[in-house]
Protein backbone atom coordinates (compact mmCIF):
# COMPACT_ATOMS: atom_id res chain seq x y z
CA UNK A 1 0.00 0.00 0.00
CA UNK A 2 1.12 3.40 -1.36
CA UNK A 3 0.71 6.54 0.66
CA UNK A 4 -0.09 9.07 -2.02
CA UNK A 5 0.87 13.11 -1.11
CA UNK A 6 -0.96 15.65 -2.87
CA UNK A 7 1.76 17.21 -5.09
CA UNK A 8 3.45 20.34 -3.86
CA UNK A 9 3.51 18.86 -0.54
CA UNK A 10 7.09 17.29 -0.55
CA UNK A 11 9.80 19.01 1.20
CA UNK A 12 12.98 18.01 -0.62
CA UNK A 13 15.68 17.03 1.44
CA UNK A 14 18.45 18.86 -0.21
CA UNK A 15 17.01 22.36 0.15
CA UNK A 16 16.57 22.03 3.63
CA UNK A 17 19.97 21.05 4.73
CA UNK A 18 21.33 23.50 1.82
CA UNK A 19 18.99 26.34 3.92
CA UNK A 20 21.05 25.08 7.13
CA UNK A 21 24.31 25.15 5.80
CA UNK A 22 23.57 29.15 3.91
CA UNK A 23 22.74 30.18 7.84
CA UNK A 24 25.81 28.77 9.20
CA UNK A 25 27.84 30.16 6.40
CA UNK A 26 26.26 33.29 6.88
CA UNK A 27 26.54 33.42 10.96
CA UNK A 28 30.58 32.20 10.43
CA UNK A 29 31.41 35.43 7.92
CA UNK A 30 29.19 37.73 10.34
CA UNK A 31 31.71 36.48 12.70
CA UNK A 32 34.59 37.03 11.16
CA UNK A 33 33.96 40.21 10.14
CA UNK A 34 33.21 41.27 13.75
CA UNK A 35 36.77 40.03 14.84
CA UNK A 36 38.16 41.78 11.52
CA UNK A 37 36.34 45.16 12.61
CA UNK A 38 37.57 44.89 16.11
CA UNK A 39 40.90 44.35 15.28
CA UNK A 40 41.04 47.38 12.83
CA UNK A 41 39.40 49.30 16.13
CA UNK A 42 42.51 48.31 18.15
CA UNK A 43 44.81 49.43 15.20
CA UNK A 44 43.41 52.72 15.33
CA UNK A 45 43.62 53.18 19.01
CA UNK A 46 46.85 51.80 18.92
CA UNK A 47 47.94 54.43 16.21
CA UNK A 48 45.83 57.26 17.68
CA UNK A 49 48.09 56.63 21.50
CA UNK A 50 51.79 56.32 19.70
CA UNK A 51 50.75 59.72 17.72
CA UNK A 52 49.85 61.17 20.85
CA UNK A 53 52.79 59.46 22.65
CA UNK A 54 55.19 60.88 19.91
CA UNK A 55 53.71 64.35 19.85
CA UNK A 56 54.69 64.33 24.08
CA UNK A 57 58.45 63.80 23.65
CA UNK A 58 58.44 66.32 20.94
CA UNK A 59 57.36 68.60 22.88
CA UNK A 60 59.63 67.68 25.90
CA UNK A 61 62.58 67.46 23.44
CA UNK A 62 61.98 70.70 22.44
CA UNK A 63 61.58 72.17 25.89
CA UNK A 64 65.02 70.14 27.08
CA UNK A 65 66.96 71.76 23.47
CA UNK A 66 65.76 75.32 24.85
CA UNK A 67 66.45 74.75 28.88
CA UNK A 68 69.93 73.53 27.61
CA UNK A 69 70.34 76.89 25.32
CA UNK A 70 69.18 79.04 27.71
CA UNK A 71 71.75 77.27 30.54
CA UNK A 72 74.68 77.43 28.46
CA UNK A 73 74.10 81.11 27.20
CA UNK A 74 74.16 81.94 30.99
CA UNK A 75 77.58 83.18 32.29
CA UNK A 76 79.76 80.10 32.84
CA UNK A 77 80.35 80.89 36.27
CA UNK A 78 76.67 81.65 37.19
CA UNK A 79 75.17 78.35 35.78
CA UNK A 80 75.54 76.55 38.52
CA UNK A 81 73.70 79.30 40.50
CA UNK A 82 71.27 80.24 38.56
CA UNK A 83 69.34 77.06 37.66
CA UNK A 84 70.23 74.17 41.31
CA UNK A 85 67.34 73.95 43.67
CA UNK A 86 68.47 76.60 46.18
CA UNK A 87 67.08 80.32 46.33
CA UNK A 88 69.73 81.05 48.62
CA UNK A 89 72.48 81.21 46.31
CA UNK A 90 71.15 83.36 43.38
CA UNK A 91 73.34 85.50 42.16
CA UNK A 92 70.80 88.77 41.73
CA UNK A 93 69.37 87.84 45.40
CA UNK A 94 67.76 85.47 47.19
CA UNK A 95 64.71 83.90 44.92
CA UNK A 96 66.15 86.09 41.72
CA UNK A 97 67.11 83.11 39.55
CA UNK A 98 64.93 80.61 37.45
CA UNK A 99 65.91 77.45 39.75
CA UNK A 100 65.94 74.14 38.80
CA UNK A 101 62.00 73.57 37.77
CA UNK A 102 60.54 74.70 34.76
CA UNK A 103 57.32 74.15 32.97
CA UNK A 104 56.51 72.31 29.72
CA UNK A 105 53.74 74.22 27.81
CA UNK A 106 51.65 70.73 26.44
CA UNK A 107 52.38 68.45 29.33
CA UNK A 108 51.26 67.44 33.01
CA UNK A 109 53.84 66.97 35.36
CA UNK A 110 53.54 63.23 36.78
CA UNK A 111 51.35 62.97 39.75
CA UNK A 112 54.28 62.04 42.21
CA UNK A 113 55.85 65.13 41.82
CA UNK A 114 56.31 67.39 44.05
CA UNK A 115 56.48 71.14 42.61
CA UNK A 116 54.06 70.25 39.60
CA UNK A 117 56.91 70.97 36.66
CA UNK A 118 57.59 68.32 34.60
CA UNK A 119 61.10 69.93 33.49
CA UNK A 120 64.14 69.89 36.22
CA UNK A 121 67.51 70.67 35.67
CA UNK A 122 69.91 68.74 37.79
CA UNK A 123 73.60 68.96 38.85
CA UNK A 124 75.53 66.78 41.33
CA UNK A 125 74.67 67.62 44.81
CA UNK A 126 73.33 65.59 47.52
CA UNK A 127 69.43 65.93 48.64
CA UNK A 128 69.85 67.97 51.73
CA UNK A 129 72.61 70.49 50.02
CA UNK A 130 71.63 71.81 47.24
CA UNK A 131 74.36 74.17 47.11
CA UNK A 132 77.37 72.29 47.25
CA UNK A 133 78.51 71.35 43.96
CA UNK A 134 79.96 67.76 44.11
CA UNK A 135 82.77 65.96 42.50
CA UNK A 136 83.04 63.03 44.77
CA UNK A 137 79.50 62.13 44.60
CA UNK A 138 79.58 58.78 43.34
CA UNK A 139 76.24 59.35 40.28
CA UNK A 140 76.23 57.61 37.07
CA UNK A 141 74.40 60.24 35.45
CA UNK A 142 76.58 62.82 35.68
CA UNK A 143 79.76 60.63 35.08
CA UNK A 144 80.86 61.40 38.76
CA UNK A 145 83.38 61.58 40.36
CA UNK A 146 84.95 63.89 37.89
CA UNK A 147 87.33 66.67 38.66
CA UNK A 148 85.01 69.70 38.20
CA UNK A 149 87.87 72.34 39.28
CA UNK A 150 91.03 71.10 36.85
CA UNK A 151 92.79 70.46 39.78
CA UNK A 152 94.04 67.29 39.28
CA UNK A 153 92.09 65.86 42.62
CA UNK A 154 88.54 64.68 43.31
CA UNK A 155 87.57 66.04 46.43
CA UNK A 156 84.81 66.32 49.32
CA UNK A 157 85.06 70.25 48.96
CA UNK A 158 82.09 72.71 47.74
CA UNK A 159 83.25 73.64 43.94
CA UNK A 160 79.91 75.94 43.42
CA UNK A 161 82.11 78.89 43.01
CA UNK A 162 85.43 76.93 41.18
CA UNK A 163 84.64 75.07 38.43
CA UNK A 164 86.08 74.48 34.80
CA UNK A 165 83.48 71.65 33.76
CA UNK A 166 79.80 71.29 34.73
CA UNK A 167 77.97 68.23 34.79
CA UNK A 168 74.25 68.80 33.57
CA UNK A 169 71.67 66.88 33.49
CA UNK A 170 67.65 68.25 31.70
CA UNK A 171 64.49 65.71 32.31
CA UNK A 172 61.45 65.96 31.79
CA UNK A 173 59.27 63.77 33.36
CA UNK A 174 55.23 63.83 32.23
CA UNK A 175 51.93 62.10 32.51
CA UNK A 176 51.04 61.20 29.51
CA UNK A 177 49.04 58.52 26.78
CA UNK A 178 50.92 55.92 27.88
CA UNK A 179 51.36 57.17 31.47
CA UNK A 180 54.11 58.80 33.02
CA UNK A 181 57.46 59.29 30.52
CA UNK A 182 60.75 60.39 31.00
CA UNK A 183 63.00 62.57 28.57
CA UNK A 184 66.53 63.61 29.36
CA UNK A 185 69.71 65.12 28.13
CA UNK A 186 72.88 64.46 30.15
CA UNK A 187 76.03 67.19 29.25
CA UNK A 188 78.72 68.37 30.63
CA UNK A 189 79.22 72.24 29.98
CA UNK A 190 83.00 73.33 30.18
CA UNK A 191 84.66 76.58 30.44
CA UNK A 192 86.65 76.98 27.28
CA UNK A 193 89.24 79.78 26.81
């Protein structure tokens, strides 16, 4: 005995696991485009930060290139003097000189720091003397000890007021797209006849 279907009524197997397959297809390259869109996202973040990040130590190279031209146009003997941490010693009077701070037009000083500069010029003297110029102080960064008079010795003794060669160190330190960054330029300034 013979079911018989009224015509029209088949569903042919084929089409319907074709239909399955077109929805999975489809669902997979929805996918994949999702994960290709998201990853073009994080390109462009990634771009948009290391512009930003670049633009920042332009701006604090640029600020260390004029610190350092403005230090060594000083008078030789006054550099020292005019830009350590100590009002004391100015050479116009007490709190006459720029100091050792300056500001960056363009960037925020890290959030640690104390006087809210991100620029700071630095020489080698301890902490807690900021007047006494150093050549025993034992600091990488200034390639001490170094005979700062032209003596021929490396002492303990004050050479604020005596020397031939100055070590200097410009940084800039900022809080920034990819959080806080450092720029510096280390010299050493001498006294040429």
């Amino acid at each position: 005995m013979k079911i018989h279907q009224p015509a029209g009524t088949e569903v042919p197997r084929r089409r319907t696991v074709r239909a399955g397959f077109a929805l999975l297809e489809l669902m997979f390259a929805l996918a994949v485009m999702i994960i290709g869109m998201l990853g073009f996202a994080q390109v462009l973040v990634i771009s948009a930060a290391s512009a930003t990040s670049a633009r920042e130590e332009a701006i604090a190279a640029e600020a260390v290139r004029q610190v350092l031209t403005t230090v060594q146009s000083a008078g030789f003997v006054q550099i020292f003097g005019l830009y350590n941490g100590a009002a004391s010693d100015d050479p116009g009077g007490v709190g006459t000189a720029p100091g050792k701070d300056f500001a960056v037009p363009g960037l925020n000083a890290a959030a640690n720091d104390a006087d809210g500069l991100p620029g700071e010029i630095l020489f080698p003297v301890q902490v807690n003397a900021p007047t006494v110029l150093r050549e025993d102080l034992v600091d990488p960064r200034f390639g001490t000890p170094r005979d700062l008079d032209g003596d021929g010795l490396i002492d303990a003794a004050n050479h604020a007021t005596n020397y031939t060669l100055i070590p200097v160190v410009v940084r800039v330190r900022w809080r920034g797209a990819r959080g806080v960054s450092t720029y510096q330029v280390k010299t050493m300034i001498a006294n040429l006849p």
